[in-house]
PDB file of N, CA and C in Angstrom:
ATOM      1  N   UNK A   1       0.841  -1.169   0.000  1.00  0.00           N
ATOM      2  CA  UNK A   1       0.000   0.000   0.000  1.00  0.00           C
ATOM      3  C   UNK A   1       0.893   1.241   0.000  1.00  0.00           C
ATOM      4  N   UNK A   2       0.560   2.379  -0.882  1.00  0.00           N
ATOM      5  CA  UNK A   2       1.382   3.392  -1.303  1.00  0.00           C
ATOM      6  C   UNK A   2       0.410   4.589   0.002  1.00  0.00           C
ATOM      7  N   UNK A   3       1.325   5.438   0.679  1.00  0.00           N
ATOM      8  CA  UNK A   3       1.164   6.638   0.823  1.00  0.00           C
ATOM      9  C   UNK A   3       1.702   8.001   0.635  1.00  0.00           C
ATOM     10  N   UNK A   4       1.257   9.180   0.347  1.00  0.00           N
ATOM     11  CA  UNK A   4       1.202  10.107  -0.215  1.00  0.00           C
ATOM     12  C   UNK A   4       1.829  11.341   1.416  1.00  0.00           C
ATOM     13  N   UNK A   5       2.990  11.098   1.639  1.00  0.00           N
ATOM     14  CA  UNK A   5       3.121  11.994   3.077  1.00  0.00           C
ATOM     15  C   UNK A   5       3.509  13.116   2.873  1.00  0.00           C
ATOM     16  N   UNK A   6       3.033  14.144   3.462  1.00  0.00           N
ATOM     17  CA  UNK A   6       2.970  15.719   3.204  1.00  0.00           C
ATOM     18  C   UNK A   6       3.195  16.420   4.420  1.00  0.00           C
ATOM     19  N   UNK A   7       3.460  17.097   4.745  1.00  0.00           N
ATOM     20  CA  UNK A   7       3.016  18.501   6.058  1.00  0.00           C
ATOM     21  C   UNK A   7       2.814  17.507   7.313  1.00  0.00           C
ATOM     22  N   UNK A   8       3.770  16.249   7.995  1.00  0.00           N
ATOM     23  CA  UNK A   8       3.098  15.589   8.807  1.00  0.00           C
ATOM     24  C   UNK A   8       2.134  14.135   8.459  1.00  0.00           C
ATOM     25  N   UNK A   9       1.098  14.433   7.609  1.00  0.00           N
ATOM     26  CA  UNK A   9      -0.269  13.411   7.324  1.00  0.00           C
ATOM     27  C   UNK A   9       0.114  12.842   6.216  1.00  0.00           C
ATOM     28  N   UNK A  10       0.036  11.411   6.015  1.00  0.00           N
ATOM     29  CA  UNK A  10      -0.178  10.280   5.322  1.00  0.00           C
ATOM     30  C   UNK A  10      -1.898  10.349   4.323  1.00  0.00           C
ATOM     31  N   UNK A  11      -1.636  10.180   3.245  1.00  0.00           N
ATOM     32  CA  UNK A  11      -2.934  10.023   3.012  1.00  0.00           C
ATOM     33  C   UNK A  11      -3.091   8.907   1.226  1.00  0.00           C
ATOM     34  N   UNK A  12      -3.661   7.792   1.636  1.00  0.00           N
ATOM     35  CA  UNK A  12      -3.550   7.010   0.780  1.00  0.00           C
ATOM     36  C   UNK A  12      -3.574   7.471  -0.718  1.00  0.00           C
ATOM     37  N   UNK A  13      -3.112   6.733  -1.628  1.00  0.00           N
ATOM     38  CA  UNK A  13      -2.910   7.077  -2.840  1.00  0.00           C
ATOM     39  C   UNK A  13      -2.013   6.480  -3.859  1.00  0.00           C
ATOM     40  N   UNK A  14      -2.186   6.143  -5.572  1.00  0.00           N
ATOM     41  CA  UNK A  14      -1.867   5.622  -6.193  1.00  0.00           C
ATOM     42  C   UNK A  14      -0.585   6.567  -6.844  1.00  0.00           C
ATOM     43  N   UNK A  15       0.492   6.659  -7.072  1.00  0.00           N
ATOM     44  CA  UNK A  15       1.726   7.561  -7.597  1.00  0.00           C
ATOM     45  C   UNK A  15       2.274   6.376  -8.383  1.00  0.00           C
ATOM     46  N   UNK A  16       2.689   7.226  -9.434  1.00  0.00           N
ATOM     47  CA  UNK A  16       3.628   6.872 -10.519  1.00  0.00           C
ATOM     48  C   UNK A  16       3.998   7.557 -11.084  1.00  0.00           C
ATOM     49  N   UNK A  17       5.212   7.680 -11.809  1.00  0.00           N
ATOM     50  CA  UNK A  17       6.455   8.504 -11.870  1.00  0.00           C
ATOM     51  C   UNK A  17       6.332   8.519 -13.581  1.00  0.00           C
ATOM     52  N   UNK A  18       6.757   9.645 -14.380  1.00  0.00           N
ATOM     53  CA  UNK A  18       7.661   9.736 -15.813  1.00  0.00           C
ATOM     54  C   UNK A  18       8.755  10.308 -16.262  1.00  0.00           C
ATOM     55  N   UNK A  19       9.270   9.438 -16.738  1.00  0.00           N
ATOM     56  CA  UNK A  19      10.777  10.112 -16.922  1.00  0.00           C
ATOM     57  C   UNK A  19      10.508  11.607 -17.484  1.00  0.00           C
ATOM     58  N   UNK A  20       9.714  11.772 -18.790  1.00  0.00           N
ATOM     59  CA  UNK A  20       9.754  12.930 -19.500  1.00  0.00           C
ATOM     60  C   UNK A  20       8.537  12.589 -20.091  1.00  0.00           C
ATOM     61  N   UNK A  21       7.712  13.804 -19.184  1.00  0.00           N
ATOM     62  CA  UNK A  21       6.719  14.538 -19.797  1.00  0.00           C
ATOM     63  C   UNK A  21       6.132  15.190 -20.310  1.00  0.00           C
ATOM     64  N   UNK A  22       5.644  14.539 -21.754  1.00  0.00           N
ATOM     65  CA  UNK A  22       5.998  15.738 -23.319  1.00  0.00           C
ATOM     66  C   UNK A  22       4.492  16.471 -23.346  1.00  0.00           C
ATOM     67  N   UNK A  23       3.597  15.717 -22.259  1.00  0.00           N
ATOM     68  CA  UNK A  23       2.574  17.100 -21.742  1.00  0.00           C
ATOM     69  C   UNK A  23       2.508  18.380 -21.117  1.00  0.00           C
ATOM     70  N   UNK A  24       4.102  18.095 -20.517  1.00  0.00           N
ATOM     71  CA  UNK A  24       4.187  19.548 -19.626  1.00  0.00           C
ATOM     72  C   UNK A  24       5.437  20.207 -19.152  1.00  0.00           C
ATOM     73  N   UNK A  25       6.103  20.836 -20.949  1.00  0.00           N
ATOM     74  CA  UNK A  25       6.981  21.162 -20.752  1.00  0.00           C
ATOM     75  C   UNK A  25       8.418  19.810 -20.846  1.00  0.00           C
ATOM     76  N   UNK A  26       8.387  18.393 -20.705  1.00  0.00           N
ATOM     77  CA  UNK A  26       9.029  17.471 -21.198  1.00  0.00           C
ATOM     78  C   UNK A  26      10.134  17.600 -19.513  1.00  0.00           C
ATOM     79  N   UNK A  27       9.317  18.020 -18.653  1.00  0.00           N
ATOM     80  CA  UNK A  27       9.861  17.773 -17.228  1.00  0.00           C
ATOM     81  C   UNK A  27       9.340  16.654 -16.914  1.00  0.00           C
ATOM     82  N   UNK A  28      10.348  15.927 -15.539  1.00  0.00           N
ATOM     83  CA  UNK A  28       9.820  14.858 -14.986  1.00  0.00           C
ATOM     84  C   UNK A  28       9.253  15.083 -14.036  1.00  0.00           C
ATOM     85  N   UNK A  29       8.210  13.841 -14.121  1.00  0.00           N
ATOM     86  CA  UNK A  29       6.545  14.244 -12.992  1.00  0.00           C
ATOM     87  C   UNK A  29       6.284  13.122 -12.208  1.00  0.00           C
ATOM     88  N   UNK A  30       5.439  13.266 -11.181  1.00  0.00           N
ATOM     89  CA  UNK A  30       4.789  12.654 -10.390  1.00  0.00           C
ATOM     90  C   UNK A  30       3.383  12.453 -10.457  1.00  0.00           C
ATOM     91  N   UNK A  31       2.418  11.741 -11.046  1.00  0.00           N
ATOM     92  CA  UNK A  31       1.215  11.862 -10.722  1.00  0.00           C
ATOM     93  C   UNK A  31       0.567  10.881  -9.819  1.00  0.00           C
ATOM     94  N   UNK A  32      -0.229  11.427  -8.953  1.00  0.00           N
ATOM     95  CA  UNK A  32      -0.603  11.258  -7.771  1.00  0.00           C
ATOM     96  C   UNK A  32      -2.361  11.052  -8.096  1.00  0.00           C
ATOM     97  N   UNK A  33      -2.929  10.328  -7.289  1.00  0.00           N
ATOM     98  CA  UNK A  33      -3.910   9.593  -7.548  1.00  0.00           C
ATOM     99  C   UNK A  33      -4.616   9.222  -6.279  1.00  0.00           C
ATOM    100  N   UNK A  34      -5.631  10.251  -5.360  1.00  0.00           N
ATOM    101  CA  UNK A  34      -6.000  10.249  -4.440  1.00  0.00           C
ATOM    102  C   UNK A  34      -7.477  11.053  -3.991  1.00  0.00           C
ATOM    103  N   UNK A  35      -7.834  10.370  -2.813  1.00  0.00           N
ATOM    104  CA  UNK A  35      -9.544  10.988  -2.613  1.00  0.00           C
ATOM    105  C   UNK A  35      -9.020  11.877  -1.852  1.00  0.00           C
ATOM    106  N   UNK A  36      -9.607  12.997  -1.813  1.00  0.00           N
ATOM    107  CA  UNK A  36      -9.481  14.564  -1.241  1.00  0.00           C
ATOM    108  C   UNK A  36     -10.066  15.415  -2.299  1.00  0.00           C
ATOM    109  N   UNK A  37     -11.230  16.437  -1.028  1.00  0.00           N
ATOM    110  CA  UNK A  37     -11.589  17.189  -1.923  1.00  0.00           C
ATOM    111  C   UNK A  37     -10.926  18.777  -2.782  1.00  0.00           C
ATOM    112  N   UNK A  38     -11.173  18.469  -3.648  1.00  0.00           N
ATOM    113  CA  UNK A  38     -10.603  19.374  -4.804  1.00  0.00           C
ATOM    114  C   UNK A  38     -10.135  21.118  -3.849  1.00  0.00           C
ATOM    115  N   UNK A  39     -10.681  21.649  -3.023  1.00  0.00           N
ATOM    116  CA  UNK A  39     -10.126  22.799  -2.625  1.00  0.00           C
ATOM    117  C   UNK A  39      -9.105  22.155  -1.512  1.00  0.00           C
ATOM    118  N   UNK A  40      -8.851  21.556  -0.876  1.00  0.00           N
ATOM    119  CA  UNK A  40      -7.704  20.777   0.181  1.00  0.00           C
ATOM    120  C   UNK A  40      -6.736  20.286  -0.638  1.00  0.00           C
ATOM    121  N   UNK A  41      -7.133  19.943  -1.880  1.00  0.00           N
ATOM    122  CA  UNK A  41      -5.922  19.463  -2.793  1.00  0.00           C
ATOM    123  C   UNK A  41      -5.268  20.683  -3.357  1.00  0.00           C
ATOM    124  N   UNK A  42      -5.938  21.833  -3.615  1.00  0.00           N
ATOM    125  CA  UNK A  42      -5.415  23.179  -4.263  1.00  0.00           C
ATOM    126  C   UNK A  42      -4.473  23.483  -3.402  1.00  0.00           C
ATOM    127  N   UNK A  43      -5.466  23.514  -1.810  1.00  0.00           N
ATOM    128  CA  UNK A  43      -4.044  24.524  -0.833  1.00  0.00           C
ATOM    129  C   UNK A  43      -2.952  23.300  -0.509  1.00  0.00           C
ATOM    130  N   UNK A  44      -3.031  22.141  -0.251  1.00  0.00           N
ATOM    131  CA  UNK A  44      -1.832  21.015  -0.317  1.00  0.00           C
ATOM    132  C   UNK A  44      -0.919  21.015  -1.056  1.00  0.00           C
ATOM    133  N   UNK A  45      -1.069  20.864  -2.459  1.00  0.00           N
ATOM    134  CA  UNK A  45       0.031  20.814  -4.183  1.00  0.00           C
ATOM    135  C   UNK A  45      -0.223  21.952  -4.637  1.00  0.00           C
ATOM    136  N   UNK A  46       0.915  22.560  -3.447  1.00  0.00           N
ATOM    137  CA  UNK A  46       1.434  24.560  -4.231  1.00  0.00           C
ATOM    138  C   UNK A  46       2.876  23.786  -4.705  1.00  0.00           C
ATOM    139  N   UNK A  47       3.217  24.873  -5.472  1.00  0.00           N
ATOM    140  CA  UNK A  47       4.890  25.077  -5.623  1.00  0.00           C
ATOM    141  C   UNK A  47       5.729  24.721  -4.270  1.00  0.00           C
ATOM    142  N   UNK A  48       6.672  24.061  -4.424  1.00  0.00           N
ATOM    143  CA  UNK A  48       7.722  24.099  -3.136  1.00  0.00           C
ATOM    144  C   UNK A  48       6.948  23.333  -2.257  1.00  0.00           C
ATOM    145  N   UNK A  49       6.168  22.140  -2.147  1.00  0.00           N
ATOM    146  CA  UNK A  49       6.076  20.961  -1.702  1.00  0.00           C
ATOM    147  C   UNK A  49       6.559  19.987  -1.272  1.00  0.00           C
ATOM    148  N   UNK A  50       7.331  19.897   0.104  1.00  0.00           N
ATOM    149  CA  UNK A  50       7.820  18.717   0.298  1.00  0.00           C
ATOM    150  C   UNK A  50       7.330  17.232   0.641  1.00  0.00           C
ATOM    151  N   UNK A  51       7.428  16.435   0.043  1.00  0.00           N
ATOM    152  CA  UNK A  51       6.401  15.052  -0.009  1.00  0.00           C
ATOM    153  C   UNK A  51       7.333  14.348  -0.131  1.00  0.00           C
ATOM    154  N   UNK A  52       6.737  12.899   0.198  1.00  0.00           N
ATOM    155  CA  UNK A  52       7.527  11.725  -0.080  1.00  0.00           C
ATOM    156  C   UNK A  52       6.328  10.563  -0.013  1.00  0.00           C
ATOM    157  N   UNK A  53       7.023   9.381  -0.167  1.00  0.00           N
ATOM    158  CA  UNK A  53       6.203   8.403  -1.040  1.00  0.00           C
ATOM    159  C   UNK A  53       6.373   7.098   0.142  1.00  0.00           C
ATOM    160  N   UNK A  54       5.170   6.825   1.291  1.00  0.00           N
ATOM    161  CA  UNK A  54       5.353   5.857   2.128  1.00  0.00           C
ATOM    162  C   UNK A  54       4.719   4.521   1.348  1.00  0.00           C
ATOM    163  N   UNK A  55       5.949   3.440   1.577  1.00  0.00           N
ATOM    164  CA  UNK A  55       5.171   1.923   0.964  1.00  0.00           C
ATOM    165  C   UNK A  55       5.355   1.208   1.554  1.00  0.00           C
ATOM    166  N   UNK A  56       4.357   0.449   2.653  1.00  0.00           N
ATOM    167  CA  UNK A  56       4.133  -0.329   3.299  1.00  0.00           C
ATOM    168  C   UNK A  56       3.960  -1.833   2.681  1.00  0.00           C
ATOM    169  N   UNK A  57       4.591  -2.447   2.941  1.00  0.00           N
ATOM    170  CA  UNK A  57       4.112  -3.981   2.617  1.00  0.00           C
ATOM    171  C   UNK A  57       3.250  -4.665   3.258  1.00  0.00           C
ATOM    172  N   UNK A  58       2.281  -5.420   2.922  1.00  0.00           N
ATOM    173  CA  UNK A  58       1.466  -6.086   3.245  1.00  0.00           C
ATOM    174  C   UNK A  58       1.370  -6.972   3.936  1.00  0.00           C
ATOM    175  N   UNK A  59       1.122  -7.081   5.388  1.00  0.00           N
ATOM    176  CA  UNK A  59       1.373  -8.013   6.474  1.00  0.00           C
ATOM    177  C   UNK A  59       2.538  -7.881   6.885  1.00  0.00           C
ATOM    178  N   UNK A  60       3.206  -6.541   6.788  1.00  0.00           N
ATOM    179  CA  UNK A  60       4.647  -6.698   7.184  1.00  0.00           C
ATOM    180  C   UNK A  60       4.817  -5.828   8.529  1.00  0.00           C
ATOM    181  N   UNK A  61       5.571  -6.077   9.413  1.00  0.00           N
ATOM    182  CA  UNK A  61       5.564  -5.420  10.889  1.00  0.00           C
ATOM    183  C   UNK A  61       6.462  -4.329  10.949  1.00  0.00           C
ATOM    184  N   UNK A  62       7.327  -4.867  10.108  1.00  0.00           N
ATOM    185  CA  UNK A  62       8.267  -3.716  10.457  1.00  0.00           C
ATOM    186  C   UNK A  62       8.338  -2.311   9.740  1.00  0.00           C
ATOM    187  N   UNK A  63       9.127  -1.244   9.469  1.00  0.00           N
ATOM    188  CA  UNK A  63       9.353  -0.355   9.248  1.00  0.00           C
ATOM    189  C   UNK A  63       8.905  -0.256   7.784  1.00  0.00           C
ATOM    190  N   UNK A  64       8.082   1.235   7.446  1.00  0.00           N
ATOM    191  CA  UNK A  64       7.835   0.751   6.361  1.00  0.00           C
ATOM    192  C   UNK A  64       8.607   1.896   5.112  1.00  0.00           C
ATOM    193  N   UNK A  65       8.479   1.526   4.182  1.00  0.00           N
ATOM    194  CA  UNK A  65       9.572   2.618   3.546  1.00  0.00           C
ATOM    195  C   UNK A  65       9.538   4.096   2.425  1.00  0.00           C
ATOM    196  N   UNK A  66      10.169   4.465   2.959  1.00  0.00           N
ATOM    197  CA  UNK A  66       9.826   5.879   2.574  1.00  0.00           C
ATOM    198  C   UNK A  66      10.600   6.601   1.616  1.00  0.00           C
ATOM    199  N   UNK A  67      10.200   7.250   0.822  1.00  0.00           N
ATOM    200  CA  UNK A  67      10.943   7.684  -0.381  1.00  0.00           C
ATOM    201  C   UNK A  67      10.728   9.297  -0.581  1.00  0.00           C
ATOM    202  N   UNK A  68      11.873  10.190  -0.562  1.00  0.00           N
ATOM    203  CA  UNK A  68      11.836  11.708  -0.776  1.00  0.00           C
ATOM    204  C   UNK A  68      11.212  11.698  -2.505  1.00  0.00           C
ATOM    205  N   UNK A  69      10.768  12.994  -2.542  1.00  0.00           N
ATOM    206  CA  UNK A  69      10.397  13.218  -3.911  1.00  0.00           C
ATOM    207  C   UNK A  69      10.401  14.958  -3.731  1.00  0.00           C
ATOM    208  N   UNK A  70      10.844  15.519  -2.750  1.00  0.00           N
ATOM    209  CA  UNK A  70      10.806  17.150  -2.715  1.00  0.00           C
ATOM    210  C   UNK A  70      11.387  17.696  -4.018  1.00  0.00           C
ATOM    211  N   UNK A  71      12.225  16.921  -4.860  1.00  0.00           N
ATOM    212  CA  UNK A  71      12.579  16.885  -5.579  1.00  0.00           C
ATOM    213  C   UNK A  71      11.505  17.386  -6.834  1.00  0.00           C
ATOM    214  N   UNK A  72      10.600  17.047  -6.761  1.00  0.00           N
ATOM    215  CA  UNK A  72       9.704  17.209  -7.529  1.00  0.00           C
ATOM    216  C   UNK A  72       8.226  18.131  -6.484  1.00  0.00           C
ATOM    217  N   UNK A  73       8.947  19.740  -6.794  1.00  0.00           N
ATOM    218  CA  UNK A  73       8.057  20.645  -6.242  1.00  0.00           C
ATOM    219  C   UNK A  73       7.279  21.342  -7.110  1.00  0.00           C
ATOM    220  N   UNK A  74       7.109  21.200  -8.405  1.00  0.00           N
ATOM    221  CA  UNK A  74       6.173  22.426  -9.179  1.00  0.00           C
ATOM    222  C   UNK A  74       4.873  21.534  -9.483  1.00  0.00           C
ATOM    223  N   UNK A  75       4.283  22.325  -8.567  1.00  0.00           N
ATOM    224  CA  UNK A  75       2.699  22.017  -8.524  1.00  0.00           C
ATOM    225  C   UNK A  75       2.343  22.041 -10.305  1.00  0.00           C
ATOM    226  N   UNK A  76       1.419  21.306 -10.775  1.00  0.00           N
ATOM    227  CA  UNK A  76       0.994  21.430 -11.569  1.00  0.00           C
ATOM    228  C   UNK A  76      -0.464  20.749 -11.768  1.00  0.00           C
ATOM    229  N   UNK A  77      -0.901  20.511 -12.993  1.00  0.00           N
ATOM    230  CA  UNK A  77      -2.530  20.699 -13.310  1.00  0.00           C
ATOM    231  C   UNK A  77      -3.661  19.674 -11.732  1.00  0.00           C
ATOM    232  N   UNK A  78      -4.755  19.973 -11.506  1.00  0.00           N
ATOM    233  CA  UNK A  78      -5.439  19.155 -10.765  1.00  0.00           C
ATOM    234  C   UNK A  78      -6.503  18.889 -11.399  1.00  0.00           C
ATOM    235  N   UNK A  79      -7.008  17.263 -11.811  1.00  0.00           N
ATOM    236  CA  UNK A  79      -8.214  16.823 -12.682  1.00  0.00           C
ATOM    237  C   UNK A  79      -8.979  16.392 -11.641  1.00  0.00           C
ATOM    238  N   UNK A  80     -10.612  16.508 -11.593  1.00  0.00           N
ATOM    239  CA  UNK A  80     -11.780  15.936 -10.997  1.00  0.00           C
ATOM    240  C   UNK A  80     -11.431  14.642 -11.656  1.00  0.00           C
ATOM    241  N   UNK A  81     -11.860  13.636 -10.759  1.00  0.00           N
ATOM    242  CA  UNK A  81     -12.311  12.447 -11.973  1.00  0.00           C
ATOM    243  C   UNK A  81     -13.741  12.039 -11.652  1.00  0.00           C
ATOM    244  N   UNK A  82     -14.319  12.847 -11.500  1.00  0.00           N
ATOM    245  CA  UNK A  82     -15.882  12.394 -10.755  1.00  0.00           C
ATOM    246  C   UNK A  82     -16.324  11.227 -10.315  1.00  0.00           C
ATOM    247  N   UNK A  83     -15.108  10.343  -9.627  1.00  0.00           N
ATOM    248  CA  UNK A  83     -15.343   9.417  -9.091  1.00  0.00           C
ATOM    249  C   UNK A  83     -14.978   9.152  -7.435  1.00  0.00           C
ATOM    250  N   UNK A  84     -15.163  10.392  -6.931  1.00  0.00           N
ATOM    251  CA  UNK A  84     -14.248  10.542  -5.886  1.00  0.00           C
ATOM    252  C   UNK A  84     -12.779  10.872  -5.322  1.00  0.00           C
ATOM    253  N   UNK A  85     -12.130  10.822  -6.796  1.00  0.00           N
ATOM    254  CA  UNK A  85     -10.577  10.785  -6.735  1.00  0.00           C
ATOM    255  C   UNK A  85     -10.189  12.236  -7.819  1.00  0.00           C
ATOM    256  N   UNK A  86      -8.608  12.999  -7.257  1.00  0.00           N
ATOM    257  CA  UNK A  86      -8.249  13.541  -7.881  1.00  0.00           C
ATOM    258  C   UNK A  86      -7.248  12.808  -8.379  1.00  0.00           C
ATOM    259  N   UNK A  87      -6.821  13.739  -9.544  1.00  0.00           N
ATOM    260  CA  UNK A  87      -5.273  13.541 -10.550  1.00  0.00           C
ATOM    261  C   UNK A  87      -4.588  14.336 -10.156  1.00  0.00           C
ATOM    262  N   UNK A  88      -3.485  14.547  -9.853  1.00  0.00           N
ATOM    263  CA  UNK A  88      -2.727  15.698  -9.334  1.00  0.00           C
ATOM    264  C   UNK A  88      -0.891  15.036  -9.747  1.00  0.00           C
ATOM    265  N   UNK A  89      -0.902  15.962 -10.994  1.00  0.00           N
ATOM    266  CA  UNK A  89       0.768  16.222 -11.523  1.00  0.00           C
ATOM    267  C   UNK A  89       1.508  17.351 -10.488  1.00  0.00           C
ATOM    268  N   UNK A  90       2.655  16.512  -9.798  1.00  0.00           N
ATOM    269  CA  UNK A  90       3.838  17.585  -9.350  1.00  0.00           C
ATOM    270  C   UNK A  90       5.440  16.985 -10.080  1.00  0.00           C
ATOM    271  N   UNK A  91       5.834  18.244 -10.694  1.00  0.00           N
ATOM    272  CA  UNK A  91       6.621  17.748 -11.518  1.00  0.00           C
ATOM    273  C   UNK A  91       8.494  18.618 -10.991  1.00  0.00           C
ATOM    274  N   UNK A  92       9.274  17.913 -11.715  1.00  0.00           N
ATOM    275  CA  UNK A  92      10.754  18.933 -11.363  1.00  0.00           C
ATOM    276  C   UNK A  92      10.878  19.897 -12.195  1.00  0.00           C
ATOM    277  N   UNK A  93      11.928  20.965 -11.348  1.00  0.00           N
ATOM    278  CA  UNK A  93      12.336  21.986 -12.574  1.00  0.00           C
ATOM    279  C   UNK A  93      12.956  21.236 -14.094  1.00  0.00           C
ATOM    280  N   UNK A  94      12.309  22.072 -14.898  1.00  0.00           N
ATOM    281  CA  UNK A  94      13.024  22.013 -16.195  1.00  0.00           C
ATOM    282  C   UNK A  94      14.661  22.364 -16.243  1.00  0.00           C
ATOM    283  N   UNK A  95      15.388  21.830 -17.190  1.00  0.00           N
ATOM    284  CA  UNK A  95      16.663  22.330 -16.903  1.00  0.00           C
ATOM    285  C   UNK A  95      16.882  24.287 -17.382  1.00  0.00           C
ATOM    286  N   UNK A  96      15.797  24.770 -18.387  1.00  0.00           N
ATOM    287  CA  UNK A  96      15.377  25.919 -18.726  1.00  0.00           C
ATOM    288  C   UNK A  96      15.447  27.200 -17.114  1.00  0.00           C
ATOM    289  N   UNK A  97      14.230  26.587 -16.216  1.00  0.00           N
ATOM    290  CA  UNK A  97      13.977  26.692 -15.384  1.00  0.00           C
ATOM    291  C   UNK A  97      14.955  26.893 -14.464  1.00  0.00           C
ATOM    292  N   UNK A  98      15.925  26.075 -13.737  1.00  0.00           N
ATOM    293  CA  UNK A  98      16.994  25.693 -13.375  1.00  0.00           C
ATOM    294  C   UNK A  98      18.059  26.856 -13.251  1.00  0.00           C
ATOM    295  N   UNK A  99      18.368  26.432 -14.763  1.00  0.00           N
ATOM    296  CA  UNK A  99      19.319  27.901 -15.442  1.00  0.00           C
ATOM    297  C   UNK A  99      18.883  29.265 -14.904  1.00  0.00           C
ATOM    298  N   UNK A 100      17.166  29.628 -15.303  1.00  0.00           N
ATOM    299  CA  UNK A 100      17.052  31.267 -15.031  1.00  0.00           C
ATOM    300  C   UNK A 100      16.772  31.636 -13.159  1.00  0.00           C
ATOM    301  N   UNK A 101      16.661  30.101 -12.637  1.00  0.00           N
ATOM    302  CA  UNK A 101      16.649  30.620 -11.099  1.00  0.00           C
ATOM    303  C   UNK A 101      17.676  31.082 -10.507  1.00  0.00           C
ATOM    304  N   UNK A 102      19.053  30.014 -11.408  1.00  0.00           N
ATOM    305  CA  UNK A 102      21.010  29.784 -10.627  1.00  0.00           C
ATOM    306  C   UNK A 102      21.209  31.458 -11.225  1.00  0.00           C
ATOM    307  N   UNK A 103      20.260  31.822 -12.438  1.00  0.00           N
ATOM    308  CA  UNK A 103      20.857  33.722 -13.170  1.00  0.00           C
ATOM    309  C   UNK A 103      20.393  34.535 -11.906  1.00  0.00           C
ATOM    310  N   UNK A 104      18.718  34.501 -11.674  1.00  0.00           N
ATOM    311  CA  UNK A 104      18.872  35.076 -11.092  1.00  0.00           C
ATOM    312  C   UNK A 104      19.072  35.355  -9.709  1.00  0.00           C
ATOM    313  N   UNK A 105      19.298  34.313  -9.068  1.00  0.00           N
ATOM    314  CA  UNK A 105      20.337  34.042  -7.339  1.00  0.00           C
ATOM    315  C   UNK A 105      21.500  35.025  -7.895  1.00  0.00           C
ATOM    316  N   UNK A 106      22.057  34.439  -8.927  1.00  0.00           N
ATOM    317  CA  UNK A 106      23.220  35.599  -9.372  1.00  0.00           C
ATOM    318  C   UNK A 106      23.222  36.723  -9.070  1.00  0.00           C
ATOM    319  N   UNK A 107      22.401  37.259  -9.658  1.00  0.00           N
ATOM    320  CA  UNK A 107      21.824  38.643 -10.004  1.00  0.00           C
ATOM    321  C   UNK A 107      21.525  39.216  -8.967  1.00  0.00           C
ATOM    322  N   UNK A 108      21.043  38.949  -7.678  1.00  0.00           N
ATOM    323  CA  UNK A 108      20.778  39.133  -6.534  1.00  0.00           C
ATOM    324  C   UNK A 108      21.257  39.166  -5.631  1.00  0.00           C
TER     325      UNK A 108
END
């Protein structure tokens, strides 16, 4: 069983990863796959999100394991699926991106 850990709270959910996503910008993403309603998901998946990815094994006692993904902070699109569940893409900087943040830290 996959969880979705944020700000403290665990909250169940399906994630899977793409190398390069030629929907959005050809950055790599996270999409996330979870019940929460649509305004709690807006203020949750802003920009600069730190999350990680808890996976528990099944019947297993011990420790269960946890995976950073802060790595992947740019909030991006949120879909209804009118089935109870959102879609929610958080993806990494572009290397574009990257470049004009390291200019302007420079610059500053």
């Amino acid at each position: 069983m996959d969880k979705l850990k944020a700000n403290g709270m665990e909250y169940p959910a399906q994630i899977c990863g793409k190398q390069i996503d030629r929907d959005w910008d050809g950055r790599a993403s996270k999409t996330i796959v979870l019940a929460m309603p649509y305004a709690q998901a807006a203020q949750l998946f802003a920009d600069g999100l730190c999350w990680s990815v808890v996976r528990y094994e099944d019947g297993a006692d011990g420790p269960a394991q946890e995976q950073d993904c802060s790595g992947y902070c740019v909030a991006g699109p949120i879909t209804d699926n009118r089935d109870g569940t959102l879609t929610i893409k958080m993806g990494s900087y572009t290397q574009l991106e990257k470049a004009l943040r390291e200019l302007e830290e420079a610059l500053t």
